[in-house]
Protein backbone atom coordinates (compact mmCIF):
# COMPACT_ATOMS: atom_id res chain seq x y z
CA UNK A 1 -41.77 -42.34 -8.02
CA UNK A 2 -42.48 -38.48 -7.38
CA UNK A 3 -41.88 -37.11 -3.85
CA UNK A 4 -45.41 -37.20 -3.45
CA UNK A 5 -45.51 -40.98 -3.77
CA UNK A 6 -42.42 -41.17 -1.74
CA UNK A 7 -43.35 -39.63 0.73
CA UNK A 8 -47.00 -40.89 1.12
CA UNK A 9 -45.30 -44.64 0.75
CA UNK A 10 -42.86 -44.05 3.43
CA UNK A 11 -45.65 -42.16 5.69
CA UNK A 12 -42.99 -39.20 5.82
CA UNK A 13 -44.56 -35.95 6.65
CA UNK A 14 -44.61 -33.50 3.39
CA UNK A 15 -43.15 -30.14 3.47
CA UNK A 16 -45.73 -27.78 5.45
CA UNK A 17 -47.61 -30.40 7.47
CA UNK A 18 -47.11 -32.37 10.11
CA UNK A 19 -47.42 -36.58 10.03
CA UNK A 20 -51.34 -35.90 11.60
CA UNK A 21 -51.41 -33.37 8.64
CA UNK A 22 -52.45 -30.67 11.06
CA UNK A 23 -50.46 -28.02 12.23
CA UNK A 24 -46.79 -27.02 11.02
CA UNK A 25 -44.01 -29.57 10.49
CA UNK A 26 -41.28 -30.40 12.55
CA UNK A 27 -38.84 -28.79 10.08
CA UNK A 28 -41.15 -25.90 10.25
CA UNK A 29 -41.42 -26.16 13.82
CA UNK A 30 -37.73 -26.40 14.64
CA UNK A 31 -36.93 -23.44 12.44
CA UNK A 32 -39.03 -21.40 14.05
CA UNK A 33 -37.79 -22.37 17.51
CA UNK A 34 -34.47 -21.61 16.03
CA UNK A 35 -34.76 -17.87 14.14
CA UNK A 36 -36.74 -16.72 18.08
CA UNK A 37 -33.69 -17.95 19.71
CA UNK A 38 -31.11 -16.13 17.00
CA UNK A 39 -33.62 -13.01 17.32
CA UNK A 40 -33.27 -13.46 21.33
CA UNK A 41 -29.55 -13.28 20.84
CA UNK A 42 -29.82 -10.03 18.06
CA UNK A 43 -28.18 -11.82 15.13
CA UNK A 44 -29.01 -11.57 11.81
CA UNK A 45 -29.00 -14.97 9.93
CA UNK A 46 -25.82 -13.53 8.35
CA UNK A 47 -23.86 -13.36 11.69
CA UNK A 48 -25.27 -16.72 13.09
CA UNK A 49 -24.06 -18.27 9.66
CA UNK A 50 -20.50 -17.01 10.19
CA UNK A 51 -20.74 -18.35 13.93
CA UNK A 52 -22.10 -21.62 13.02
CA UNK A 53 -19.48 -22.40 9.78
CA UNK A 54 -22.67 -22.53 8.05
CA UNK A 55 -23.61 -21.04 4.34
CA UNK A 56 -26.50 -17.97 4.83
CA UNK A 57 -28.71 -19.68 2.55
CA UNK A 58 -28.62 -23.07 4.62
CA UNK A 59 -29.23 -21.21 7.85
CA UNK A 60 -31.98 -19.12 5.99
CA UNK A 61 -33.78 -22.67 4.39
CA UNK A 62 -33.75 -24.15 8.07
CA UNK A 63 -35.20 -21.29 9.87
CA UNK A 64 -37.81 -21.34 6.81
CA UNK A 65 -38.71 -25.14 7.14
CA UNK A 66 -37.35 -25.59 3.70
CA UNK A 67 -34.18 -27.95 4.56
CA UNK A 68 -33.96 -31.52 6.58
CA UNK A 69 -31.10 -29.82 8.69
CA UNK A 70 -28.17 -32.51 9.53
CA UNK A 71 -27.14 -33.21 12.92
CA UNK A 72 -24.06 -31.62 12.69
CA UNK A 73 -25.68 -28.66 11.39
CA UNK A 74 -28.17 -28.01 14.56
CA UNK A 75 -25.06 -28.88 16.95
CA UNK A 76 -23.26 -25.72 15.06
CA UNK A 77 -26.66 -23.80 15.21
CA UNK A 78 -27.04 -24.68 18.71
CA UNK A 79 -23.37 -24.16 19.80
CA UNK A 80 -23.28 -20.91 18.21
CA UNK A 81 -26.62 -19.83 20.03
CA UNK A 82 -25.43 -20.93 23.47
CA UNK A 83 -29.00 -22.56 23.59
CA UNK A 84 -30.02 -26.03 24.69
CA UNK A 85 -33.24 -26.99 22.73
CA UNK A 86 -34.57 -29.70 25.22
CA UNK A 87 -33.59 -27.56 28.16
CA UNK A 88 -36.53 -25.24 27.65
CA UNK A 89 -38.85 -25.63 24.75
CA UNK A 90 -40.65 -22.97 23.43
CA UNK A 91 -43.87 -24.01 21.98
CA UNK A 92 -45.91 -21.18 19.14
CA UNK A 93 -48.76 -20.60 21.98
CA UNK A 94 -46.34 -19.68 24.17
CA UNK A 95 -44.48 -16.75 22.06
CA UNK A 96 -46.46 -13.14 21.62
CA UNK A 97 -47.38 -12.32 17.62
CA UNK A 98 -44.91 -9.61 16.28
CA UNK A 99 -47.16 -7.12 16.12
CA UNK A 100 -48.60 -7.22 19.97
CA UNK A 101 -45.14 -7.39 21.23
CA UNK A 102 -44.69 -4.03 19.37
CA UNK A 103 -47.74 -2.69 21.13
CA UNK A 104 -46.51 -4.04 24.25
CA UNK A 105 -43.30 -2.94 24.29
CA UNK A 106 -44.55 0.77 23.18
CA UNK A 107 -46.86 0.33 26.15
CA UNK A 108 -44.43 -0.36 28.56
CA UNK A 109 -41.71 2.06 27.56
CA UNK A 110 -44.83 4.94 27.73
CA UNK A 111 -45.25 3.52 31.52
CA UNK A 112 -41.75 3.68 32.51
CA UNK A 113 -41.75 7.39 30.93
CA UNK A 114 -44.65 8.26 33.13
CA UNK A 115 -43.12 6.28 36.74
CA UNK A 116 -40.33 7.89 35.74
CA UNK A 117 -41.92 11.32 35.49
CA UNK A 118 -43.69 10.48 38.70
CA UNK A 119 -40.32 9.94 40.52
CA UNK A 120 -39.14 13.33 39.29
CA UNK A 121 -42.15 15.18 40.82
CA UNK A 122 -41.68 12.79 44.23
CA UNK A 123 -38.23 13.92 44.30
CA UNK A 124 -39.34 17.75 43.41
CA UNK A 125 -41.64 17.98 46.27
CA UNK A 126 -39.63 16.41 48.99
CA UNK A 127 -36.90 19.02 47.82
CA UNK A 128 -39.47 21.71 48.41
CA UNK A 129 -40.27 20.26 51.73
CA UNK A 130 -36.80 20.06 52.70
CA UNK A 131 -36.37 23.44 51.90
CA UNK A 132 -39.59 24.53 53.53
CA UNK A 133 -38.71 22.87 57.19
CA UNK A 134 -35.37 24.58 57.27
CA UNK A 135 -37.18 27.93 56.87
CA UNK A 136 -39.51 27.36 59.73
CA UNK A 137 -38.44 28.26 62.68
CA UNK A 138 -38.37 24.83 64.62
CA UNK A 139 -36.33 21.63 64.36
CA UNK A 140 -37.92 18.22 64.80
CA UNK A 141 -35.91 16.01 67.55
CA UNK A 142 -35.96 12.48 67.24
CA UNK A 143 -39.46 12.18 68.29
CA UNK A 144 -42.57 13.75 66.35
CA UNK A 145 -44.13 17.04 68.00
CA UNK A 146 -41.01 17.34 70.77
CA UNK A 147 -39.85 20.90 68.93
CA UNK A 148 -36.84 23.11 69.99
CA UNK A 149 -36.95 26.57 68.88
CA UNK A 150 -33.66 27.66 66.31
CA UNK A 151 -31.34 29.90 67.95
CA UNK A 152 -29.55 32.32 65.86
CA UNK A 153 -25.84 32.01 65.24
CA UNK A 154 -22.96 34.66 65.91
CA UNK A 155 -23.92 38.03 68.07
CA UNK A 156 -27.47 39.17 68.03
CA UNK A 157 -28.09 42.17 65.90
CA UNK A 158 -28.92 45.85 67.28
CA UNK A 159 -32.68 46.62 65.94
CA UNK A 160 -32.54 49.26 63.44
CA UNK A 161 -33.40 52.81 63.38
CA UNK A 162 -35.95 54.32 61.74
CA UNK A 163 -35.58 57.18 59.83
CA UNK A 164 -37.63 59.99 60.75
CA UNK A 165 -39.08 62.32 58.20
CA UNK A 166 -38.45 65.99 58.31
CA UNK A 167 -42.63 66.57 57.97
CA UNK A 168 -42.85 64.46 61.32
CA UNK A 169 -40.74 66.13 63.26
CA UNK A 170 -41.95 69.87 62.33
């Protein structure tokens, strides 16, 4: 018997479709699930293999939906992960394309370059109007419009002379 008839006697789902024959696999499914966790956690299949005990290639066929991954296997995957896949599922709907998560992500990181230019000019003005207020010649109390003039400090000065110019007094 081919794995064709095998499979179609047993009612097992083939590689790339699922028992209803629509949509992806379980394998394919699960493997999925698993390479957007290891991406989550910034490992290359090469460093997750090393955590899990596990040969690159294996870890590679199960995030590809190419290998019926054992038991023991996942609970290494899993373990290595820190992640609990019944604690919160991730379904395909659910998870952003590659390419608008790039756009995204550019779009944000433009808008916290422009709140953060927008903080820089907030912060620039209210220096300038710090500045400006001390050069005025009043103080604000503790309520708005009661104003008390500045005194000077130390001893007052003497007004200065003038000098007078030789063609004015001749």
């Amino acid at each position: 018997m081919t794995e064709t008839e095998t499979s179609d006697a047993l009612m097992l789902p083939r590689f790339g479709r699922s028992a209803s024959g629509v949509g992806p696999s379980l394998r394919e499914r699960l493997g999925l699930a698993l390479q957007r966790q290891r991406q989550v956690h910034g490992l290359s299949q090469s460093q997750l293999a090393k955590l899990a005990k596990l040969s690159l290639k294996y870890v590679g066929e199960i995030e590809r939906g190419e290998a019926n991954a054992s038991m023991e296997a996942l609970e290494r995957l899993t373990t290595a992960l820190e992640w609990d896949p019944f604690e919160l599922p991730l379904r395909e709907q659910d998870t952003l394309p590659e390419g608008v998560r790039t756009l995204l992500l550019a779009e944000l990181t433009h808008m916290q370059h422009l709140v953060q230019t927008a903080i820089s000019w907030v912060q620039t003005l209210d220096a300038a109007m710090v500045r400006r207020a001390m050069q005025t010649e009043t103080v604000p109390l503790h309520h708005w419009g009661d104003e008390q003039p500045i005194r000077p400090r130390g001893r007052p000065r003497k007004p200065r002379e003038q000098p007078v110019d030789a063609a004015e007094e001749g």
